[in-house]
C-alpha atoms as a PDB file:
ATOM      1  CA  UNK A   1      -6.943  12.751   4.261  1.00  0.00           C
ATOM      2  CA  UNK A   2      -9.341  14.167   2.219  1.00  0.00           C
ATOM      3  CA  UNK A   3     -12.095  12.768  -0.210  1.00  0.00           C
ATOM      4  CA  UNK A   4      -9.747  13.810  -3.232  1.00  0.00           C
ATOM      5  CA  UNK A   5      -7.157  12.887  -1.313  1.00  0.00           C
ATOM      6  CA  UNK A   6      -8.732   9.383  -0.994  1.00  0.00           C
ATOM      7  CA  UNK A   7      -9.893   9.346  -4.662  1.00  0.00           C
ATOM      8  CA  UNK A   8      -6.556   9.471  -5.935  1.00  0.00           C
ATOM      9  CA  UNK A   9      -4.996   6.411  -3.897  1.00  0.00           C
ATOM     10  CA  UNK A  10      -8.386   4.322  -4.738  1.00  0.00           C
ATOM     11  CA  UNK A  11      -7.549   5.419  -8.358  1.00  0.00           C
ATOM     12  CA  UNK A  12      -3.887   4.711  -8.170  1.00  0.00           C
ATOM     13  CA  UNK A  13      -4.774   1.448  -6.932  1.00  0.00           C
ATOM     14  CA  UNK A  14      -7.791   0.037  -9.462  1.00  0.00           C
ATOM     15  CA  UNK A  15      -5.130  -0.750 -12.333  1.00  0.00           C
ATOM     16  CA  UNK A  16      -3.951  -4.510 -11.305  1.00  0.00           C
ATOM     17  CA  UNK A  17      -0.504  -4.069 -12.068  1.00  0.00           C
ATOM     18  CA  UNK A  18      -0.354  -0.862  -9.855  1.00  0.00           C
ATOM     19  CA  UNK A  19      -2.022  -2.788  -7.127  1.00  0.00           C
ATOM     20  CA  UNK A  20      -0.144  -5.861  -7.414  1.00  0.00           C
ATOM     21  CA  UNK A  21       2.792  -3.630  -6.701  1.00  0.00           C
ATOM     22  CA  UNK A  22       1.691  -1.909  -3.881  1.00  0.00           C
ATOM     23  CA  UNK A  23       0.880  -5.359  -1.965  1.00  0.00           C
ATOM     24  CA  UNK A  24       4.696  -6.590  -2.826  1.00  0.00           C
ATOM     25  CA  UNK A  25       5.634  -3.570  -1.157  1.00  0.00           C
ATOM     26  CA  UNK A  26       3.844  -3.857   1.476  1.00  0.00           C
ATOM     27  CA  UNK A  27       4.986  -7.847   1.672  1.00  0.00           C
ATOM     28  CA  UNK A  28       8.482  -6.168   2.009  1.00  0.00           C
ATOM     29  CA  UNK A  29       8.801  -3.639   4.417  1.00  0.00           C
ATOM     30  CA  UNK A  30       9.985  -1.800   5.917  1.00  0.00           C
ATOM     31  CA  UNK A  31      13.487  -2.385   3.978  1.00  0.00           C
ATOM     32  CA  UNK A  32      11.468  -1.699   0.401  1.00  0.00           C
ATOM     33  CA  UNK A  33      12.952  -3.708  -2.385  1.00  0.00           C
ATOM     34  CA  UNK A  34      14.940  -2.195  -5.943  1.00  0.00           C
ATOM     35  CA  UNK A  35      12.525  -0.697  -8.783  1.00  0.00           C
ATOM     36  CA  UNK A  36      14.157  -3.544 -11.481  1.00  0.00           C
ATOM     37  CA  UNK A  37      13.558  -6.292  -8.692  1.00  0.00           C
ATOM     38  CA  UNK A  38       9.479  -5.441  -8.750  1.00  0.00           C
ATOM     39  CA  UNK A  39       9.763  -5.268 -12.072  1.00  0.00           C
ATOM     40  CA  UNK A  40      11.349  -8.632 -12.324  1.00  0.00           C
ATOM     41  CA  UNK A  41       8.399 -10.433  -9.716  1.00  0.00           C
ATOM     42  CA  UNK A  42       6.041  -9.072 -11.758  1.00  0.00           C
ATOM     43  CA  UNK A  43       6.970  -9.965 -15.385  1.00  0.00           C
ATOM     44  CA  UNK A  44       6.812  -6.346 -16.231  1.00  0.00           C
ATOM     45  CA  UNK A  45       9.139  -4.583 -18.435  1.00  0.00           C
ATOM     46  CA  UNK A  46      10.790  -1.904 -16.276  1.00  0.00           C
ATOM     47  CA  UNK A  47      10.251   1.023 -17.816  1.00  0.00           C
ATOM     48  CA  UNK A  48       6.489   0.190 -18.105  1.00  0.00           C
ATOM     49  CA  UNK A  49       7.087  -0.765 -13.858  1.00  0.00           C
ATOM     50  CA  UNK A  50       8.595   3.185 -13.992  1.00  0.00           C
ATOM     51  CA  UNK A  51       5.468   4.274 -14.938  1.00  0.00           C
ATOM     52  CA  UNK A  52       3.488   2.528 -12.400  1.00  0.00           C
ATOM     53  CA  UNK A  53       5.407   3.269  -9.605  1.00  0.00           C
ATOM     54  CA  UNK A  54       5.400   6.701 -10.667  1.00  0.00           C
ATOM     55  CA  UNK A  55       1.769   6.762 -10.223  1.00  0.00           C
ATOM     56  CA  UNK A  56       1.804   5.520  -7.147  1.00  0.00           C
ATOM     57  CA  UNK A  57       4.335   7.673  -5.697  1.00  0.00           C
ATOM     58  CA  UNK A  58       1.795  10.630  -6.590  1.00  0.00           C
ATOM     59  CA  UNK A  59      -0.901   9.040  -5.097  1.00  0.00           C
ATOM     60  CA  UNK A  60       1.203   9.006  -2.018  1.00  0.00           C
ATOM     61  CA  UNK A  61       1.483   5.089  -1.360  1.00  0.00           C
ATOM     62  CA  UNK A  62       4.873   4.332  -2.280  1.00  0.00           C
ATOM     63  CA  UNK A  63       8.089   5.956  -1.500  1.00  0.00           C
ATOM     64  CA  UNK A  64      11.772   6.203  -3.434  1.00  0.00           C
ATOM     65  CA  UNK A  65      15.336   6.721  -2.533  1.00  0.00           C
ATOM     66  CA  UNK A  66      18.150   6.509  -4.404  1.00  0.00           C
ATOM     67  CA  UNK A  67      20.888   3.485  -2.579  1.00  0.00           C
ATOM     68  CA  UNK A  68      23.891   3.446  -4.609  1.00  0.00           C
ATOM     69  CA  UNK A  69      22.564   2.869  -8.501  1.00  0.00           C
ATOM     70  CA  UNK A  70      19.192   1.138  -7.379  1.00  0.00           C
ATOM     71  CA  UNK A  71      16.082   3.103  -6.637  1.00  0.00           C
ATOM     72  CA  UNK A  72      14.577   1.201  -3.706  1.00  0.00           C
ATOM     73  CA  UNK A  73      10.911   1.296  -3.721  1.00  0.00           C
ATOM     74  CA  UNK A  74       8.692   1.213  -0.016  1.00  0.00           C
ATOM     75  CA  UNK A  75       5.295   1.292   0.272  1.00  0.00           C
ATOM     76  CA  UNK A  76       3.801   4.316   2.379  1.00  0.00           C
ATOM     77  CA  UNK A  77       1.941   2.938   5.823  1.00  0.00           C
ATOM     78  CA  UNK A  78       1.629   5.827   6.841  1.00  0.00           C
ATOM     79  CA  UNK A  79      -0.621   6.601   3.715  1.00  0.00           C
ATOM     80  CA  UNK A  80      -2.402   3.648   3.817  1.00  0.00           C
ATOM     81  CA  UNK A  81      -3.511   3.685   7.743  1.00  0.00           C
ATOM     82  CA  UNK A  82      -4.826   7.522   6.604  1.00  0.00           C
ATOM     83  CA  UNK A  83      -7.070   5.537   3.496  1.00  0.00           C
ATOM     84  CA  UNK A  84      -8.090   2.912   5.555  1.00  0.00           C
ATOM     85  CA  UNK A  85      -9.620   4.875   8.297  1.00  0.00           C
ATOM     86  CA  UNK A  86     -10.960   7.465   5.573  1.00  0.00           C
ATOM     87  CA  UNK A  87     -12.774   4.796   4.012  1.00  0.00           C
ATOM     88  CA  UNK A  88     -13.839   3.561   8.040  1.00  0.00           C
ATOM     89  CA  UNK A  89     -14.541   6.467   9.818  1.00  0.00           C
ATOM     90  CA  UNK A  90     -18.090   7.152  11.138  1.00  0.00           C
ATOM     91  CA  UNK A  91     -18.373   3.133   9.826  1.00  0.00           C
ATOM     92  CA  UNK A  92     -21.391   1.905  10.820  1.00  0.00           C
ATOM     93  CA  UNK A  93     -23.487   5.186  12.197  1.00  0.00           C
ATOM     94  CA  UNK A  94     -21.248   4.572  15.470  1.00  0.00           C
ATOM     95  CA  UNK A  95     -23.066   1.060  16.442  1.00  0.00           C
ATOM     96  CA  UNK A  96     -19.471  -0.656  17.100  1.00  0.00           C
ATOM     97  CA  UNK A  97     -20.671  -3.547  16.944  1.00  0.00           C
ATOM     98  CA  UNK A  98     -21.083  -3.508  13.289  1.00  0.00           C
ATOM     99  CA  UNK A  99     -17.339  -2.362  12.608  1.00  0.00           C
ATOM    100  CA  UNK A 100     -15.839  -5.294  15.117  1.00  0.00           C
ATOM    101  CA  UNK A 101     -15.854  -8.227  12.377  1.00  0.00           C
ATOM    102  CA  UNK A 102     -14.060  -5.899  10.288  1.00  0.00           C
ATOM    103  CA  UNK A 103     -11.725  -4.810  12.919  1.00  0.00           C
ATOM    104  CA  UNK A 104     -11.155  -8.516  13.967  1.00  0.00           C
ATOM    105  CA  UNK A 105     -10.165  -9.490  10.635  1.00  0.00           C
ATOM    106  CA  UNK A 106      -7.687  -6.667  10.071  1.00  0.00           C
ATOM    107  CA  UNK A 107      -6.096  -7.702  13.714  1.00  0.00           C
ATOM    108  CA  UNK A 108      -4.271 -10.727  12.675  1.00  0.00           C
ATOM    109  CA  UNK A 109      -2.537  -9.654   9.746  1.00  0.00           C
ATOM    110  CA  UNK A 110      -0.812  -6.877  11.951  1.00  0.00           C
ATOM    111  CA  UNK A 111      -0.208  -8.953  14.898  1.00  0.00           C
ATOM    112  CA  UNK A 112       3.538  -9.663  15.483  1.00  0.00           C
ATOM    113  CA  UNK A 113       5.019 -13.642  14.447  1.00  0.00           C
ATOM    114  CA  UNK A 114       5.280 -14.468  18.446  1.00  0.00           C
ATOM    115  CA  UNK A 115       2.148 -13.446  18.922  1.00  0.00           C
ATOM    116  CA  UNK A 116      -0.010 -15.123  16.393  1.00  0.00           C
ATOM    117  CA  UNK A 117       1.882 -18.376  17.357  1.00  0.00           C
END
């Protein structure tokens, strides 16, 4: 990822409706979840929700395919580990020990249900 790149899925993401609908996505993966059903959580009219996810499918965070007469909506991982460690890399001038508090609060949220219990 580049720094334009990166500018465009920060930008994406600073309107709240467009980042409250990322983080629903995210909430449901990997299976995604329809374009009206977002909509719906979200108390938005849908074709305004069209619009958003629109932008965020340009930005390269969400994904679309077409299941039946739904459009099912997933967010992009992929995309996001590539902001994330754009925004990280070369964190702290190298001193790791500066970067492990944010490392160890990142860890949790990705650890597997058996394992955090």
């Amino acid at each position: 990822m580049d720094a334009i790149e990166a500018t465009e899925a920060l930008a994406a993401l600073s309107q709240i409706t467009r980042l409250e609908t990322f983080r629903l996505l995210v909430r449901h993966e990997p299976d995604g979840l329809p374009a009206g059903e977002v909509a719906r959580r979200l108390g938005v009219p849908q074709n305004t929700m069209s619009a958003h996810l629109a932008v965020l499918a340009r930005a390269g965070l969400a994904t679309s395919v077409r299941h039946s007469r739904s459009i099912i909506y997933r967010a992009d991982l992929d995309r996001l580990r590539e902001l994330t460690l754009f925004l990280v890399t070369d964190c702290c001038g190298g001193k790791s020990e500066l970067c492990a508090p944010l490392i160890a609060a990142l860890t949790p949220c990705c650890l597997p249900e058996k394992a955090m219990s």
